[in-house]
C-alpha atoms as a PDB file:
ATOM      1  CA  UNK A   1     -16.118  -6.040   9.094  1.00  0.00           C
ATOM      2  CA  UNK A   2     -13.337  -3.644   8.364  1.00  0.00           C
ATOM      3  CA  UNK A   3      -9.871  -2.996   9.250  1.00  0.00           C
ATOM      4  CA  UNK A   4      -7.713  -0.289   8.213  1.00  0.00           C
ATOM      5  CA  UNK A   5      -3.964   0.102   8.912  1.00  0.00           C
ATOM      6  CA  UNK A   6      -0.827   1.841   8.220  1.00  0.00           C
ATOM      7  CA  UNK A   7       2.577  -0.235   7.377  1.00  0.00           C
ATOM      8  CA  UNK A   8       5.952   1.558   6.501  1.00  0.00           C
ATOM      9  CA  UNK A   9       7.866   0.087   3.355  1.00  0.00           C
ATOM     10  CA  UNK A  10      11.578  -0.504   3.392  1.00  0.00           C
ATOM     11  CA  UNK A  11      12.130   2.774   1.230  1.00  0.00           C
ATOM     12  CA  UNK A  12      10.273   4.815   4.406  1.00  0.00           C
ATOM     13  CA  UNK A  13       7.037   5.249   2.299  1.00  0.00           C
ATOM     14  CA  UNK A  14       3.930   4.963   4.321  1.00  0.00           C
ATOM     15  CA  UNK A  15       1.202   2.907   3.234  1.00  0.00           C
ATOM     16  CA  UNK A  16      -2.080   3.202   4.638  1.00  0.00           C
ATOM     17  CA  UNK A  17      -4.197  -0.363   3.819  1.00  0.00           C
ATOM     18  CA  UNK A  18      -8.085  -0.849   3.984  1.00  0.00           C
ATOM     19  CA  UNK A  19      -9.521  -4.214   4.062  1.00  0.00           C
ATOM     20  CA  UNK A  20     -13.731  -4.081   3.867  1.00  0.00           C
ATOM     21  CA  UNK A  21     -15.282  -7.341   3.532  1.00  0.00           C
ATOM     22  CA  UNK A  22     -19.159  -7.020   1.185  1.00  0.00           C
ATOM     23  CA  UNK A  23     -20.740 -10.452   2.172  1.00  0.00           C
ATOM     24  CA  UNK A  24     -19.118 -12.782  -0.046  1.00  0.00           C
ATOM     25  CA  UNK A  25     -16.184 -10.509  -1.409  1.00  0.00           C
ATOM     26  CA  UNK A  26     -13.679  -7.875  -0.054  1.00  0.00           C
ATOM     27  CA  UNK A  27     -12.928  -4.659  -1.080  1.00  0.00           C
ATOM     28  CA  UNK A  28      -9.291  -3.969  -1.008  1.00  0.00           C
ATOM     29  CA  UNK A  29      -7.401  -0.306  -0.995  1.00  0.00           C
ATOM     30  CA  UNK A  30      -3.539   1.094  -0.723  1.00  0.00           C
ATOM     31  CA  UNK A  31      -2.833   4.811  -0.904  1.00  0.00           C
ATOM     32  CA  UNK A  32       0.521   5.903  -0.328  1.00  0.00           C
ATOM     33  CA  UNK A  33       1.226   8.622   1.464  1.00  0.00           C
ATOM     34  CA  UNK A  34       0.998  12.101  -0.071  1.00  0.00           C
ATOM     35  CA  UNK A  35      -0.369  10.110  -2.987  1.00  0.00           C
ATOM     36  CA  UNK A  36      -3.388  10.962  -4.914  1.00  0.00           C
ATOM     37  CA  UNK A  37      -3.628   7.713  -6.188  1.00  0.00           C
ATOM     38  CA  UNK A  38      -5.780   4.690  -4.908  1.00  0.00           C
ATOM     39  CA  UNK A  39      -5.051   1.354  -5.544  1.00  0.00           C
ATOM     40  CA  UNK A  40      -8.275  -0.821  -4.914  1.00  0.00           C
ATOM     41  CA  UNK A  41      -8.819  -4.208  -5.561  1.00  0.00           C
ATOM     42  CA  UNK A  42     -12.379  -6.335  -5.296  1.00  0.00           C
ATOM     43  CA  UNK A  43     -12.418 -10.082  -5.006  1.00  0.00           C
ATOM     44  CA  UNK A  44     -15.569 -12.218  -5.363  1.00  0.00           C
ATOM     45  CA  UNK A  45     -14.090 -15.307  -4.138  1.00  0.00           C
ATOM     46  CA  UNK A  46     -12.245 -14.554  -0.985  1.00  0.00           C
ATOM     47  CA  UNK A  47     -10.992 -16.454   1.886  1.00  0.00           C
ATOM     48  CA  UNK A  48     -12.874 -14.364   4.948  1.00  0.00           C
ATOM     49  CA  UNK A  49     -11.426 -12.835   6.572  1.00  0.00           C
ATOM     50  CA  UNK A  50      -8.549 -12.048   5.185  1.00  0.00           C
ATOM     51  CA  UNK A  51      -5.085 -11.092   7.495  1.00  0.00           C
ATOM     52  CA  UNK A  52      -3.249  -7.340   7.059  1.00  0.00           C
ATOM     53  CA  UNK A  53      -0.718  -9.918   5.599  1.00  0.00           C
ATOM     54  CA  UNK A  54      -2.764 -11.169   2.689  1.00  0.00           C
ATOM     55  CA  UNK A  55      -4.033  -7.951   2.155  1.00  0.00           C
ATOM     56  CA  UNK A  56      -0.778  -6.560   1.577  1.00  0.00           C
ATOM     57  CA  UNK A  57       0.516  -8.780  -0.574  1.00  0.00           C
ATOM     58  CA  UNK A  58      -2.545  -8.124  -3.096  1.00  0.00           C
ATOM     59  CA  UNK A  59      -0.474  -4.625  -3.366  1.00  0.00           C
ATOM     60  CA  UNK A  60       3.005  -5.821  -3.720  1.00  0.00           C
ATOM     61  CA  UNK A  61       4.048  -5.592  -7.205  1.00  0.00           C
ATOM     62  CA  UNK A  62       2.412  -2.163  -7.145  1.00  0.00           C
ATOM     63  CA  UNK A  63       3.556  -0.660  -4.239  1.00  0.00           C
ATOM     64  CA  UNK A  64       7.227  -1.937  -5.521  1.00  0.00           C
ATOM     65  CA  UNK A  65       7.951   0.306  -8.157  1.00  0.00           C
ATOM     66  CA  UNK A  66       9.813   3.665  -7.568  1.00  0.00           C
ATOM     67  CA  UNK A  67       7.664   6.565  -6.942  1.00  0.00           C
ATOM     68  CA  UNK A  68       6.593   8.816  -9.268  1.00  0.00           C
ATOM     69  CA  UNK A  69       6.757  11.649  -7.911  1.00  0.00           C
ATOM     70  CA  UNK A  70      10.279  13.356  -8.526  1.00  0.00           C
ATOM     71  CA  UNK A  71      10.397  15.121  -5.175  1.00  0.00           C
ATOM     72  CA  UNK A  72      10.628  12.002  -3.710  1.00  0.00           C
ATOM     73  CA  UNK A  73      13.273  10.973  -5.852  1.00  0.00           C
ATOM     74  CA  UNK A  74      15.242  13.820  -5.328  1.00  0.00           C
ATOM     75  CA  UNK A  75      14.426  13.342  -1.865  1.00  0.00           C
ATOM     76  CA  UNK A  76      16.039   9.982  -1.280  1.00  0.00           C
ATOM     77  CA  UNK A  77      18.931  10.599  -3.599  1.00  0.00           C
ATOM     78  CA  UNK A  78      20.231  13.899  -1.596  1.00  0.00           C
ATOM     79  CA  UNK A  79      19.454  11.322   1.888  1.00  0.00           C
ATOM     80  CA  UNK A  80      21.431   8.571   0.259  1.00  0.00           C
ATOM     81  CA  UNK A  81      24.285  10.802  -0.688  1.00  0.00           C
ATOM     82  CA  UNK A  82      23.800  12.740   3.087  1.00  0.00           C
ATOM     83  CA  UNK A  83      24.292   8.759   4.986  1.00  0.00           C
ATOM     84  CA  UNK A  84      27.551   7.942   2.482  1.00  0.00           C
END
C-alpha cells in the first residue's frame, strides 16, 4: 500500500509526504516544496500501517529548522515586516 499527501507547516511551507509500506518495513519520504532535497526514512520494524500522523512526525525535527534557502528568508522577513 501507499499513500502520499501534502500538509502545510505553520511557516506556509508545503510538505508533500509519501508513506510506501515493503512487506515488513516502510519506506518513508518529505520533500519540501521547491526543495531539491529528499528526506527518506526506512524502518524494518514498523507498526503497519502507519497514519499520515506517524508519518509526519518521523520528519519533525527536520522539517523544523529554518530553510535554507535565502529567498525564502528574505521572503518571510519582507511579509513579516509587510503584516506589522
Amino acid at each position: 500500500m501507499s499513500d502520499e499527501w501534502i500538509k502545510m507547516l505553520a511557516d506556509r511551507r508545503r510538505v508533500k509526504f509519501t508513506n510506501q509500506e515493503l512487506g515488513d518495513s516502510v519506506f518513508l519520504t518529505a520533500q519540501v516544496e521547491r526543495n531539491k532535497v529528499v528526506y527518506s526514512i526506512i524502518l524494518s520494524n514498523a507498526n503497519n500501517p502507519l497514519s499520515r500522523e506517524e508519518v509526519e512526525d518521523q520528519f519533525e525535527d527536520e522539517l523544523s529548522k529554518v530553510s535554507p534557502n535565502p529567498k525564502f528568508r528574505l521572503f518571510r522577513a519582507s511579509r513579516q515586516l509587510q503584516e506589522r
